[in-house]
PDB file of N, CA and C in Angstrom:
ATOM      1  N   UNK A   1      10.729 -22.245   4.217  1.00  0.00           N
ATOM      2  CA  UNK A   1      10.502 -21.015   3.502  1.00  0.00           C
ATOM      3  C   UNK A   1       9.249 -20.327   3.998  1.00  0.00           C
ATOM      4  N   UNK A   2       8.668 -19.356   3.052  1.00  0.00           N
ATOM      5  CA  UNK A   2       7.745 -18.070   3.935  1.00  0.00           C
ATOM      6  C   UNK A   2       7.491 -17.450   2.675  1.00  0.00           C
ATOM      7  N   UNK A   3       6.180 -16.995   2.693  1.00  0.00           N
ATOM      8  CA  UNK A   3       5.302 -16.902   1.697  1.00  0.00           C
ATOM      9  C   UNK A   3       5.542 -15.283   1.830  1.00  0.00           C
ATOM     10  N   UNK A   4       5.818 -14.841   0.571  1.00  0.00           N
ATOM     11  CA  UNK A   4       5.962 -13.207   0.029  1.00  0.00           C
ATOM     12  C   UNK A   4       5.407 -12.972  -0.907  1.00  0.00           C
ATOM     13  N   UNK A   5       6.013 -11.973  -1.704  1.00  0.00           N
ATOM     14  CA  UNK A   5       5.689 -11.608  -3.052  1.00  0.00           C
ATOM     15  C   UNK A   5       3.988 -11.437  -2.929  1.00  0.00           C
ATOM     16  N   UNK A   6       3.902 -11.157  -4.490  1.00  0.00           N
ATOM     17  CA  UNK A   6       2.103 -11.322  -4.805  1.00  0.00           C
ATOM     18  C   UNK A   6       1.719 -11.906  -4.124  1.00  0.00           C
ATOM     19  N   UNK A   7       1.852 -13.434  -4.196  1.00  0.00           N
ATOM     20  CA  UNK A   7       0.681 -14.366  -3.521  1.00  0.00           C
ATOM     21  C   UNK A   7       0.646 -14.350  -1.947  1.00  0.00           C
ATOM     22  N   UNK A   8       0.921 -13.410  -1.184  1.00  0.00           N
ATOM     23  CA  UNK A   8       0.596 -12.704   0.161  1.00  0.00           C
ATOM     24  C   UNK A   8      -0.647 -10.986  -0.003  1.00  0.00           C
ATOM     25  N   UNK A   9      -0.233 -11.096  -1.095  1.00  0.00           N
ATOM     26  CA  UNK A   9      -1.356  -9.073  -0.833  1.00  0.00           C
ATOM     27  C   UNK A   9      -2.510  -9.468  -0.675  1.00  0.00           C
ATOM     28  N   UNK A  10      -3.602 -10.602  -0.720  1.00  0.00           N
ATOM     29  CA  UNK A  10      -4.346 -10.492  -0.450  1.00  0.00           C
ATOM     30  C   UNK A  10      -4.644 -10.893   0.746  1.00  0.00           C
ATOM     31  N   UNK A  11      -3.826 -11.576   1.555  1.00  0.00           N
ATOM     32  CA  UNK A  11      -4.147 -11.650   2.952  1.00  0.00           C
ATOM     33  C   UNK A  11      -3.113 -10.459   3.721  1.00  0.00           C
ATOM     34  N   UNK A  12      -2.170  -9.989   3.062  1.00  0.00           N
ATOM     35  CA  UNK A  12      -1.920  -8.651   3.769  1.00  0.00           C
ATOM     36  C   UNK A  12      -3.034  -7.199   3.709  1.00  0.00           C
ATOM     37  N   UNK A  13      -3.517  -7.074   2.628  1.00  0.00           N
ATOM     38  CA  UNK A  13      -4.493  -6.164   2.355  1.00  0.00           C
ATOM     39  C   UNK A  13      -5.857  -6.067   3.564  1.00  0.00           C
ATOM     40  N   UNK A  14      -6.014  -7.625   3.929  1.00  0.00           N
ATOM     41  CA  UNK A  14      -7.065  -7.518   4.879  1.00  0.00           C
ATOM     42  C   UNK A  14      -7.014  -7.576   6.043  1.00  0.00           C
ATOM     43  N   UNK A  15      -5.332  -7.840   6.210  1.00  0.00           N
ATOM     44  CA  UNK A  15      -5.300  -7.281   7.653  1.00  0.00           C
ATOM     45  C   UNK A  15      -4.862  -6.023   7.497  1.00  0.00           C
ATOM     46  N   UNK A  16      -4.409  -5.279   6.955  1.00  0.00           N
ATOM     47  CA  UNK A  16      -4.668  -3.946   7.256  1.00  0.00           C
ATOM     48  C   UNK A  16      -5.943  -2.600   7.538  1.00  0.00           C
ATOM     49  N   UNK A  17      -7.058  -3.471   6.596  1.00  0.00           N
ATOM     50  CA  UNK A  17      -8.364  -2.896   6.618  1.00  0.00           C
ATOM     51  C   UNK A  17      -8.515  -3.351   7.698  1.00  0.00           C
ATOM     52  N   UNK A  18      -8.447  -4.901   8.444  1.00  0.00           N
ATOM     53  CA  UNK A  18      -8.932  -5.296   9.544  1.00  0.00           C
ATOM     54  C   UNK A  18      -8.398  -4.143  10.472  1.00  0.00           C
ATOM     55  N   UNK A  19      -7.000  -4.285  10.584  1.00  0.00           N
ATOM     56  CA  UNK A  19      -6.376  -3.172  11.747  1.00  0.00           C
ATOM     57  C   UNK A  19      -6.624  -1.814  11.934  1.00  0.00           C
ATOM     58  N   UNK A  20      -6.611  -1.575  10.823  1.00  0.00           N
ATOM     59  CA  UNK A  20      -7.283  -0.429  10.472  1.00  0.00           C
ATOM     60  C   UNK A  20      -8.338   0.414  10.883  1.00  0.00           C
ATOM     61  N   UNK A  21      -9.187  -0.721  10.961  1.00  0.00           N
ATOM     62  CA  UNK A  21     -10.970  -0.426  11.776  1.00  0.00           C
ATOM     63  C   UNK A  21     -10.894  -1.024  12.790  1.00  0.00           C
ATOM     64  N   UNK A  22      -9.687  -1.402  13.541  1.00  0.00           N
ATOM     65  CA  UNK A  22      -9.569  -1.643  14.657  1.00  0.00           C
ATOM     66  C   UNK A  22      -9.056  -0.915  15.968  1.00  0.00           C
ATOM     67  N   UNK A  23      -8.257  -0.169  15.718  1.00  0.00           N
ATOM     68  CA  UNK A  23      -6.850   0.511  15.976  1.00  0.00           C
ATOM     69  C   UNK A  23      -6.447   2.092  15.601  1.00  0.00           C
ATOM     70  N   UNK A  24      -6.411   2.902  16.253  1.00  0.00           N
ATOM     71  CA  UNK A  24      -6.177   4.273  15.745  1.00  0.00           C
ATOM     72  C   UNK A  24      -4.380   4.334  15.856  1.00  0.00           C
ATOM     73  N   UNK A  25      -3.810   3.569  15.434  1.00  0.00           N
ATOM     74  CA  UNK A  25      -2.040   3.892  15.606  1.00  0.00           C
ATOM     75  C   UNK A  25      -1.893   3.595  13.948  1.00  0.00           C
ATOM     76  N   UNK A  26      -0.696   4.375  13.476  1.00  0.00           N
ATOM     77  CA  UNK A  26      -0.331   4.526  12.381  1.00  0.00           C
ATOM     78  C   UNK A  26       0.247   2.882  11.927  1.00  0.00           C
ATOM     79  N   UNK A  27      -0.469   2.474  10.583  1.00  0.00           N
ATOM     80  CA  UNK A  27      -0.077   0.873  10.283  1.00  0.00           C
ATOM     81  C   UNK A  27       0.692   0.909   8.668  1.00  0.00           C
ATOM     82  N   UNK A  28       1.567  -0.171   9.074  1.00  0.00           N
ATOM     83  CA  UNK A  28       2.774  -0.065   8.106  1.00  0.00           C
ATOM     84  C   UNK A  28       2.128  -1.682   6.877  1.00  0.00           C
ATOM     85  N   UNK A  29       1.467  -0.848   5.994  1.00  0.00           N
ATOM     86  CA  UNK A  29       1.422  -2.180   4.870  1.00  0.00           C
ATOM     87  C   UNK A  29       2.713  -2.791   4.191  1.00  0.00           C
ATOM     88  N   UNK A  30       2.535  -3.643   4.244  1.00  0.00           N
ATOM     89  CA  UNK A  30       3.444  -4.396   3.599  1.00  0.00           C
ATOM     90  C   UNK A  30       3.227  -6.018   3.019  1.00  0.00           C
ATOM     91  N   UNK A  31       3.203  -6.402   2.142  1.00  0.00           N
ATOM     92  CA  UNK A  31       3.217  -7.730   1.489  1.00  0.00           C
ATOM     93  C   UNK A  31       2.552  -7.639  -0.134  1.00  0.00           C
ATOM     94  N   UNK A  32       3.591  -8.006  -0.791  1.00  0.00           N
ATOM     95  CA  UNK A  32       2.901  -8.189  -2.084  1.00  0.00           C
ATOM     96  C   UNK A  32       2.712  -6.964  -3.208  1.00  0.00           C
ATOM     97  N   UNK A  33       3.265  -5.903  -2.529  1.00  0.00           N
ATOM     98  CA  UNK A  33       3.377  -4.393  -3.288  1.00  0.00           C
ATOM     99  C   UNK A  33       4.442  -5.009  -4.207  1.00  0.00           C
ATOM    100  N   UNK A  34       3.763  -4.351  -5.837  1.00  0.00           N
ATOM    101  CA  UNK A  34       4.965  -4.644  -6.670  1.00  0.00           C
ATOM    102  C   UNK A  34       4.803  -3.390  -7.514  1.00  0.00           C
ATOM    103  N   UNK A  35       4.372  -2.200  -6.927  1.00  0.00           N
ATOM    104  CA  UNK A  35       3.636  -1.915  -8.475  1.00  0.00           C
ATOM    105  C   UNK A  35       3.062  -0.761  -7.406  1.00  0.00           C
ATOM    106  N   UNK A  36       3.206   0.422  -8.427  1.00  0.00           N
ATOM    107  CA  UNK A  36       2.725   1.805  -7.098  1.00  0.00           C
ATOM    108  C   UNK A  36       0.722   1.528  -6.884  1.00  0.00           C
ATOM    109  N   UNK A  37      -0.048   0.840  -8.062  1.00  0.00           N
ATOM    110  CA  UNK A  37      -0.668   0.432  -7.593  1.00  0.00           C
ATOM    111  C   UNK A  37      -1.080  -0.102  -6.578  1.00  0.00           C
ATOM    112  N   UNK A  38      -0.468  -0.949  -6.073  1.00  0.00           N
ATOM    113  CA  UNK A  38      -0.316  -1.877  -5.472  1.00  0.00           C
ATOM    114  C   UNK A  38      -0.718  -1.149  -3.956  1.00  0.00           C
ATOM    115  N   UNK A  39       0.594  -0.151  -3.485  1.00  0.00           N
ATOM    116  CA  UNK A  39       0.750   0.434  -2.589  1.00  0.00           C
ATOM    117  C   UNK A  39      -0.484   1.568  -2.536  1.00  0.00           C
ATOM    118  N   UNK A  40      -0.881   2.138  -3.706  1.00  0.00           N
ATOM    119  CA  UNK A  40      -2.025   2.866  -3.244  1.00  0.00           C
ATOM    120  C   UNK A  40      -3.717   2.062  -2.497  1.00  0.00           C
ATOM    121  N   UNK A  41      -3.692   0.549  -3.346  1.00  0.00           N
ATOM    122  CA  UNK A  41      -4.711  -0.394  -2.812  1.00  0.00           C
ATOM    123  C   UNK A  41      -4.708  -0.557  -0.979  1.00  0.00           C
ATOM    124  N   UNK A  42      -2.924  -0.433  -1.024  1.00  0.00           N
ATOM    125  CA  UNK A  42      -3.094  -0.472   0.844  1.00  0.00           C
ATOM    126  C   UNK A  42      -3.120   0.477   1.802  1.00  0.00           C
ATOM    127  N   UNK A  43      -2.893   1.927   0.852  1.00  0.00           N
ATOM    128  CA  UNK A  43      -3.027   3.096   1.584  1.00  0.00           C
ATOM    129  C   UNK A  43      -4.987   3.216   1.744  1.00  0.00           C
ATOM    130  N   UNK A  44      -5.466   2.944   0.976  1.00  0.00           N
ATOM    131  CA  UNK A  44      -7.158   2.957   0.585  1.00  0.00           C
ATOM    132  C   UNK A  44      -7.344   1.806   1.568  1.00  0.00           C
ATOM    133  N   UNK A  45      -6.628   0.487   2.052  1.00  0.00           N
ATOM    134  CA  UNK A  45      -7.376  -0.015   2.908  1.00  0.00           C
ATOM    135  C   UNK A  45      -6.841   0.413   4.742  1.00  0.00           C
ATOM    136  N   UNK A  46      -6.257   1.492   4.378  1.00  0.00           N
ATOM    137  CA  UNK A  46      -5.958   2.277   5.823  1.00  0.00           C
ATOM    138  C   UNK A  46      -4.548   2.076   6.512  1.00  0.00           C
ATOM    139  N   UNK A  47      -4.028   2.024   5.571  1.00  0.00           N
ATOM    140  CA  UNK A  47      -1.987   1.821   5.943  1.00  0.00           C
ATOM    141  C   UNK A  47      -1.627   3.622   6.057  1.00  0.00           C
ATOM    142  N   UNK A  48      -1.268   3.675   6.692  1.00  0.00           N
ATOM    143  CA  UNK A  48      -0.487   5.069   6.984  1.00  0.00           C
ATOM    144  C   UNK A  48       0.594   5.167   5.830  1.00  0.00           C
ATOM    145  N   UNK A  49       1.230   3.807   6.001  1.00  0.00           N
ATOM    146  CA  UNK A  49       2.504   4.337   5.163  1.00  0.00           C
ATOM    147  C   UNK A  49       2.954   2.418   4.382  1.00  0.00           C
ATOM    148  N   UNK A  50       3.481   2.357   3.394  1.00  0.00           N
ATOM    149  CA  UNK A  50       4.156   1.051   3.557  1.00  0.00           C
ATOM    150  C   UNK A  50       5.380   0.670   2.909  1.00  0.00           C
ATOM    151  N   UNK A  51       5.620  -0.601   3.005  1.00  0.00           N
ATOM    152  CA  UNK A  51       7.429  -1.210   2.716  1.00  0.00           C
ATOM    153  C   UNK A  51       7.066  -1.752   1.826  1.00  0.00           C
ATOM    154  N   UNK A  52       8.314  -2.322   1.177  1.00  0.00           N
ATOM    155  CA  UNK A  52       7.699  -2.928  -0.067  1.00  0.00           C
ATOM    156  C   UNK A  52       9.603  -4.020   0.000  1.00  0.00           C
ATOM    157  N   UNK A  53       9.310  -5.207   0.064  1.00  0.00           N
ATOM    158  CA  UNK A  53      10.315  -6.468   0.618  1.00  0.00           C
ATOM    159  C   UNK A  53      10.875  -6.642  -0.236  1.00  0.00           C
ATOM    160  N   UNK A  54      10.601  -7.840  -1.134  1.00  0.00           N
ATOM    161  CA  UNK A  54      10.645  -8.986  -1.708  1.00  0.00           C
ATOM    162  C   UNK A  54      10.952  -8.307  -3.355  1.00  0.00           C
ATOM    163  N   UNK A  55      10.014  -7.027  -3.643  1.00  0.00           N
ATOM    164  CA  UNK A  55      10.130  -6.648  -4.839  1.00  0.00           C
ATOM    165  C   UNK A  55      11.482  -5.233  -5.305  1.00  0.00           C
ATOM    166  N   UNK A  56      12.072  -5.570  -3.930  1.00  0.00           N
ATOM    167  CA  UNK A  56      13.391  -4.619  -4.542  1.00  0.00           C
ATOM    168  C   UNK A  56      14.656  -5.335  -4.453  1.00  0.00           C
ATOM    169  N   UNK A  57      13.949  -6.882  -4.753  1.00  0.00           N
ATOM    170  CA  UNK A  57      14.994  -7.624  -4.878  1.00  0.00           C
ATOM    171  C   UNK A  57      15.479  -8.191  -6.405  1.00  0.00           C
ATOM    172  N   UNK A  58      14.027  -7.967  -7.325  1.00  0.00           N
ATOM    173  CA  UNK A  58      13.378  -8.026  -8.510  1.00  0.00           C
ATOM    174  C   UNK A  58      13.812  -6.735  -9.333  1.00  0.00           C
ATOM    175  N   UNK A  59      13.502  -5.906  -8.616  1.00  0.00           N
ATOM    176  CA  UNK A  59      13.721  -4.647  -9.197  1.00  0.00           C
ATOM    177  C   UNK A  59      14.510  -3.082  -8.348  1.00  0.00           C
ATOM    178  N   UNK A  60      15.732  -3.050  -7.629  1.00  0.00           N
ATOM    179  CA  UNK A  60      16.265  -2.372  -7.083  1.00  0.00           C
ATOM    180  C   UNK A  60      16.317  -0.811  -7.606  1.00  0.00           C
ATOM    181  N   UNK A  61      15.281  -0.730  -8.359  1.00  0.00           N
ATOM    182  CA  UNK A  61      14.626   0.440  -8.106  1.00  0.00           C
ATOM    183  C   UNK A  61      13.279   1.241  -8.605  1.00  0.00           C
ATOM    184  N   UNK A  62      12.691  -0.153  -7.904  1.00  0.00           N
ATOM    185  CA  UNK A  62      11.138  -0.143  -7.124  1.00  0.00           C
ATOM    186  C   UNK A  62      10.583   1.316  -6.678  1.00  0.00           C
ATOM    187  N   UNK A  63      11.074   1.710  -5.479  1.00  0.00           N
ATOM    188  CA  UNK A  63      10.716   2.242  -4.864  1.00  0.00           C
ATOM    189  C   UNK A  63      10.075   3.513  -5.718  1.00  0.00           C
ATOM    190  N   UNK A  64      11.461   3.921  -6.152  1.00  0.00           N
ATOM    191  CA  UNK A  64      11.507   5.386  -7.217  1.00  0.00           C
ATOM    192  C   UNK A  64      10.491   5.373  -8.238  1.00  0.00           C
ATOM    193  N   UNK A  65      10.372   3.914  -8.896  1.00  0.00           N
ATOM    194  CA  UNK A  65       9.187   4.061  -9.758  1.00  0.00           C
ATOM    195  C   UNK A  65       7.498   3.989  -9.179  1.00  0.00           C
ATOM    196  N   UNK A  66       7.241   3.577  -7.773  1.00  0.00           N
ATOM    197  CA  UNK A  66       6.287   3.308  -6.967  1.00  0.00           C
ATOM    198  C   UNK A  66       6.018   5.096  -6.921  1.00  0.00           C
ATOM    199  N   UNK A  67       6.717   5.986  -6.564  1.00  0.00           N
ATOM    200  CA  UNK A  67       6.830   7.402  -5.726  1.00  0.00           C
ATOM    201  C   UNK A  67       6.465   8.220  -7.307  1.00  0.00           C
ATOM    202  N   UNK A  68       7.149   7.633  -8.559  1.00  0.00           N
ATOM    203  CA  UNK A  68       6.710   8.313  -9.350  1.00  0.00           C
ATOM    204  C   UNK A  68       5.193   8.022 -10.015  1.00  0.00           C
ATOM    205  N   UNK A  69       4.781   6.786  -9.613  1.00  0.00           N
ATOM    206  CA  UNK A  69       3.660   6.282  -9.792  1.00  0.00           C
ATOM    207  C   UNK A  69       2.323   6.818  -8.871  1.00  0.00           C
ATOM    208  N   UNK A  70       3.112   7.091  -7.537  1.00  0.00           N
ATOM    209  CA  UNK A  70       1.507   7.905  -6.697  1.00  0.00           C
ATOM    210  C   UNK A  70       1.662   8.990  -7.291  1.00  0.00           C
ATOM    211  N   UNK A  71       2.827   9.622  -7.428  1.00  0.00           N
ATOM    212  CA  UNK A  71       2.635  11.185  -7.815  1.00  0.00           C
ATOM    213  C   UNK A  71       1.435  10.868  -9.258  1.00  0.00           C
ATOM    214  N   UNK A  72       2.377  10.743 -10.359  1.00  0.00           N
ATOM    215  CA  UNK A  72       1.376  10.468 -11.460  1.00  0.00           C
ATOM    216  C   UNK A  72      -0.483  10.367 -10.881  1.00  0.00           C
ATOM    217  N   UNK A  73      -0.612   8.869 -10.078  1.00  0.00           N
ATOM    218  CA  UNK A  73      -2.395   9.190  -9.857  1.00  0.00           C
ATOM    219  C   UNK A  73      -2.677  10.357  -9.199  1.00  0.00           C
ATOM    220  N   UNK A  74      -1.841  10.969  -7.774  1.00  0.00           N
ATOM    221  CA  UNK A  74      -2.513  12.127  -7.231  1.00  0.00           C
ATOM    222  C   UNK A  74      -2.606  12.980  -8.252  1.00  0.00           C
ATOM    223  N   UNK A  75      -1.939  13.638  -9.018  1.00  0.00           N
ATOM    224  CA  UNK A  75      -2.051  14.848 -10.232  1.00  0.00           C
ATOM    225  C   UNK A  75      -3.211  14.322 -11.003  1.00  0.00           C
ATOM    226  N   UNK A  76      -3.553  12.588 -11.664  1.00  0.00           N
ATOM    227  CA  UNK A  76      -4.187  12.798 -12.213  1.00  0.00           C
ATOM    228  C   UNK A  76      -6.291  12.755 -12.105  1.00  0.00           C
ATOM    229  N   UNK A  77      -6.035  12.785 -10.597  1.00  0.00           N
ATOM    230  CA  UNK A  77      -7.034  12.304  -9.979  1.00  0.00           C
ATOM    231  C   UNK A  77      -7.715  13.266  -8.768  1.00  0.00           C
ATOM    232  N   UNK A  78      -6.517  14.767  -9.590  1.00  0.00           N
ATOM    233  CA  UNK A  78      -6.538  15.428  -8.006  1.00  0.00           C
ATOM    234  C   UNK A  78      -6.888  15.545  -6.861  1.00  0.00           C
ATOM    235  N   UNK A  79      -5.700  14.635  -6.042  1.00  0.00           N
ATOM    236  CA  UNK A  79      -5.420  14.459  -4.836  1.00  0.00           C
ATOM    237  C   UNK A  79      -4.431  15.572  -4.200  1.00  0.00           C
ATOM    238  N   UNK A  80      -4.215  16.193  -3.336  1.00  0.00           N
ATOM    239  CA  UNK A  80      -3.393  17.213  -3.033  1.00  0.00           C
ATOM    240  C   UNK A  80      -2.520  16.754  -1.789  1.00  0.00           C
ATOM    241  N   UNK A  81      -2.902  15.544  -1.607  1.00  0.00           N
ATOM    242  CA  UNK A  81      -2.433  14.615  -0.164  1.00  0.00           C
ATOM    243  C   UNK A  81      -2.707  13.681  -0.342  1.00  0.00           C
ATOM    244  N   UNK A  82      -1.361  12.637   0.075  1.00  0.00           N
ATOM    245  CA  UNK A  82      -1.746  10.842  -0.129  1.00  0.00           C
ATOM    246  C   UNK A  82      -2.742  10.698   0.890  1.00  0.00           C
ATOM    247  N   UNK A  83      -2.674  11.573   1.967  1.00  0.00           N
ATOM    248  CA  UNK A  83      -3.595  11.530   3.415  1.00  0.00           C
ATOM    249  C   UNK A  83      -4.888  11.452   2.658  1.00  0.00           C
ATOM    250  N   UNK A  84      -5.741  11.897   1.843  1.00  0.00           N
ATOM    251  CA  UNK A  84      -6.813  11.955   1.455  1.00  0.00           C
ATOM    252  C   UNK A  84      -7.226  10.385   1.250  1.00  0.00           C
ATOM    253  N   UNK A  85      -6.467   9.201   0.437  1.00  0.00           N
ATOM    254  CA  UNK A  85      -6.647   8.081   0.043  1.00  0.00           C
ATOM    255  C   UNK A  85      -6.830   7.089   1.633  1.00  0.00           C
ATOM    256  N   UNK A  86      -5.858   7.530   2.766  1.00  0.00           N
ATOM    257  CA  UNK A  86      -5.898   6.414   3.464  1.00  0.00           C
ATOM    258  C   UNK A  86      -7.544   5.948   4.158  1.00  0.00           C
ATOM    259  N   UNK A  87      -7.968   5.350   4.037  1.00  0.00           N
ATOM    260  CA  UNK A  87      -8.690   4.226   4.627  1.00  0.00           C
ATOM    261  C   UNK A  87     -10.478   4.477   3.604  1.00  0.00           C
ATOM    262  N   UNK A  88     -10.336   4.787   2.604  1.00  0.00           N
ATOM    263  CA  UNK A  88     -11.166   5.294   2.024  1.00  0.00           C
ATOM    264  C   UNK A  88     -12.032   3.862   1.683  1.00  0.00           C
ATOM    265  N   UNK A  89     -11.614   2.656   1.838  1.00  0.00           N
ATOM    266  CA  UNK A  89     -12.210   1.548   1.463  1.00  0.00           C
ATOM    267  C   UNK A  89     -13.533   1.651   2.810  1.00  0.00           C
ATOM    268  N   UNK A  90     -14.660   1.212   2.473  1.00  0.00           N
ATOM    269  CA  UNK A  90     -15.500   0.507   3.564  1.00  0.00           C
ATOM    270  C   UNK A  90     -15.483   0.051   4.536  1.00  0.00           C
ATOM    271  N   UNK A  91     -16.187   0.851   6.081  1.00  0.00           N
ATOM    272  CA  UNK A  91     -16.049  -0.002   7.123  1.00  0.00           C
ATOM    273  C   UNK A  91     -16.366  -1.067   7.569  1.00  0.00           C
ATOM    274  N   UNK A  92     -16.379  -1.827   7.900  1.00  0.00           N
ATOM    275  CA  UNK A  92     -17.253  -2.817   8.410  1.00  0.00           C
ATOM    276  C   UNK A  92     -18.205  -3.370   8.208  1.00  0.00           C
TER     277      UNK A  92
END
């Protein structure tokens, strides 16, 4: 077997910040998103864009509530672009 779900986001999260501040090519987060939270934590550690696996197997329709979930923070946090959030965490 192969480690998914939650108990992967925190070693997916840091390789994306890692890659992130490594690398100028667009990076695809993925591991451990369950929750539009989730997915905004990896857009902030510099994911361009991400997938989400394991949890639309749980909930087959994830996604829709993830999309209604960034919308919700950008409006309430005014953001006018998810582009604004990506890599907003600390460099190095």
């Amino acid at each position: 077997g192969g480690l998914s779900g939650p108990a992967i986001k925190p070693v997916a999260l840091r390789m994306v910040w890692q890659c992130a501040n490594a690398v100028k090519i667009p990076i695809i987060g993925m591991g451990g998103i369950s929750r539009a939270n989730d997915a905004i934590e990896f857009i902030l550690a510099g994911a361009t864009a991400v997938a989400v696996g394991t949890h639309n197997f749980v909930n087959p329709k994830a996604c829709e509530e993830f999309i209604d979930g960034l919308e919700k923070y950008c409006i309430q946090n005014n953001i006018k672009d998810i582009k604004e959030l990506r890599g907003k965490v600390g460099k190095p």
